[in-house]
Protein backbone atom coordinates (compact mmCIF):
# COMPACT_ATOMS: atom_id res chain seq x y z
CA UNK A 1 153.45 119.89 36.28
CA UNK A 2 150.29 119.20 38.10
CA UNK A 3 149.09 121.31 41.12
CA UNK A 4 150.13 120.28 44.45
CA UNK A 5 146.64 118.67 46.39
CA UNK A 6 145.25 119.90 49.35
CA UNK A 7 143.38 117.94 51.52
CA UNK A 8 140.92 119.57 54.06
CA UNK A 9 140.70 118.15 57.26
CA UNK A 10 137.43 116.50 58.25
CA UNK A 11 135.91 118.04 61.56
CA UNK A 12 134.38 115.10 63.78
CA UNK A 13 131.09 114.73 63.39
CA UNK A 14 129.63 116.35 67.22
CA UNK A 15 128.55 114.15 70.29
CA UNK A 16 125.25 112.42 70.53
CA UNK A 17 123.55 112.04 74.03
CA UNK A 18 121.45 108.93 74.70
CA UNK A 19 119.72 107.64 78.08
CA UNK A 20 121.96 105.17 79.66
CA UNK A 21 122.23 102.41 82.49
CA UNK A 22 124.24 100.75 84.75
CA UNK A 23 124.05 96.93 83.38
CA UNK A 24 122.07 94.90 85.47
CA UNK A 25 124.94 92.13 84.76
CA UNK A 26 127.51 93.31 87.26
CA UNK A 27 129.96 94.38 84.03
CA UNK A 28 129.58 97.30 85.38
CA UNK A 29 129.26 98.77 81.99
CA UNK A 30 126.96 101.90 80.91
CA UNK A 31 123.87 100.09 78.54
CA UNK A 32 122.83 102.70 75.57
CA UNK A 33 119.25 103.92 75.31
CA UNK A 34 117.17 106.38 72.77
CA UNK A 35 119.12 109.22 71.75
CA UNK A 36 117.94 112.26 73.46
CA UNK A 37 118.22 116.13 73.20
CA UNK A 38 120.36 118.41 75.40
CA UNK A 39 116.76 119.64 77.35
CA UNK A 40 116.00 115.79 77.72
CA UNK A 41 119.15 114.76 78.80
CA UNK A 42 119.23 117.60 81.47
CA UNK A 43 115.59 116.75 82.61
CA UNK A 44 116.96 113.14 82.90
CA UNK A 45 119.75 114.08 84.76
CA UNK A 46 117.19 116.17 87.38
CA UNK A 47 115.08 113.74 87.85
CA UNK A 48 117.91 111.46 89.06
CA UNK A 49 119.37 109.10 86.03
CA UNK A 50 121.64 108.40 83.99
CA UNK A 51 123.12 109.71 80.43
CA UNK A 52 125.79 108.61 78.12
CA UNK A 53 127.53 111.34 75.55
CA UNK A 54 128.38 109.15 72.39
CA UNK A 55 131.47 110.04 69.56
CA UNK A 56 134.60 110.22 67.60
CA UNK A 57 135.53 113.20 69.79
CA UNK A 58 136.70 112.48 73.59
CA UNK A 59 137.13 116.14 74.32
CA UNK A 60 134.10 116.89 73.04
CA UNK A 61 132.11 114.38 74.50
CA UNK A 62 133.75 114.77 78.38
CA UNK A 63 132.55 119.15 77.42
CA UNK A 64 129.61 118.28 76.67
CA UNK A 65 129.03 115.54 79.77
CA UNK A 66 130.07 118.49 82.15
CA UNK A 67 128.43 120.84 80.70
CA UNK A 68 125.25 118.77 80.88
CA UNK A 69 126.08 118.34 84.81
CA UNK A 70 126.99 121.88 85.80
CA UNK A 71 123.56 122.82 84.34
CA UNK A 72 121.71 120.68 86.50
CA UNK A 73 123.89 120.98 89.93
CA UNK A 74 121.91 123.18 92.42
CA UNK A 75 123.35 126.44 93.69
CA UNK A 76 126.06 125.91 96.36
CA UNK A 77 126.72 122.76 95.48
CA UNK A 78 129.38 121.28 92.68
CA UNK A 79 130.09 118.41 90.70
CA UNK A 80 132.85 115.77 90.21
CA UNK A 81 134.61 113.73 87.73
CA UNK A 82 135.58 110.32 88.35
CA UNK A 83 137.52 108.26 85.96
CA UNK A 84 136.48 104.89 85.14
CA UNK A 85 137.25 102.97 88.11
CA UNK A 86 134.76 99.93 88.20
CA UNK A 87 136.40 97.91 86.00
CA UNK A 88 137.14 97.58 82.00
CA UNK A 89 133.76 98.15 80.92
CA UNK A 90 132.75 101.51 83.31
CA UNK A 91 132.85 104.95 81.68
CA UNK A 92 134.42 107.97 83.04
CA UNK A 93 131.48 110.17 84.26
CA UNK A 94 130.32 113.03 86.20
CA UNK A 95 127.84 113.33 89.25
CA UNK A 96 126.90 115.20 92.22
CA UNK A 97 129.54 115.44 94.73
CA UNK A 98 126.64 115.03 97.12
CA UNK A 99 123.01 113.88 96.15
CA UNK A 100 120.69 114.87 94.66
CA UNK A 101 120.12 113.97 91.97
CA UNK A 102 121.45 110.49 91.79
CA UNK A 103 122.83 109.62 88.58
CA UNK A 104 125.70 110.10 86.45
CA UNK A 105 126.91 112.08 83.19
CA UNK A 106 128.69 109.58 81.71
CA UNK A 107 130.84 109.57 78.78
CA UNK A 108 132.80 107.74 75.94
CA UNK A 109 136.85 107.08 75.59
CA UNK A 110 138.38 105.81 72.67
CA UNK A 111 138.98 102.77 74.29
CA UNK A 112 135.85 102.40 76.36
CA UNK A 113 132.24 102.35 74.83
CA UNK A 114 128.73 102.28 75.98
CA UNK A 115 127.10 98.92 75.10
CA UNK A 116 124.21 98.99 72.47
């Protein structure tokens, strides 16, 4: 009689942050730049642009997307969430509910994916 087999689960590999952008074509999708570090990202975000929070893991990814925003909101002031609203291509994201900075935190679905 052969042992029974385990198999142990295989933990997502963790998001990835890259500079993003609105496309330029009116797709209103979220173009994929350099990957970046979590001190990058947040000195993106301050300085008014965008970001894009890449993998497997939606939970993860919309965490760390927050997380990244709530850093950089000033005291007193908050952030938001929208859900993609723009159309099939947008992502959902987070932003200032007033600016500044401009920008957004966006971040990946399972359905919806930053272009490349």
């Amino acid at each position: 009689m052969s042992a029974p087999t385990t198999t142990t689960p295989i933990a997502p590999s963790p998001p990835e942050i890259y500079e993003a952008k609105a496309a330029a074509d009116g797709s209103e999708a979220v173009d994929r730049g350099n990957r970046i570090t979590r001190a990058e990202a947040e000195a993106r975000r301050r300085s008014g642009k965008d970001i894009v929070v890449c993998g497997p893991d939606v939970f993860a990814n919309c965490r760390l997307a927050e997380d990244i925003e709530r850093a950089i909101t000033p005291p007193g002031r908050r952030c938001i969430y929208h859900g993609p609203h723009l159309g099939p291509l947008s992502l959902p994201h987070f932003q200032q509910d007033t600016p500044p900075p401009e920008g957004h935190s966006f971040h990946e679905t399972p359905v919806r994916r930053a272009r490349v």
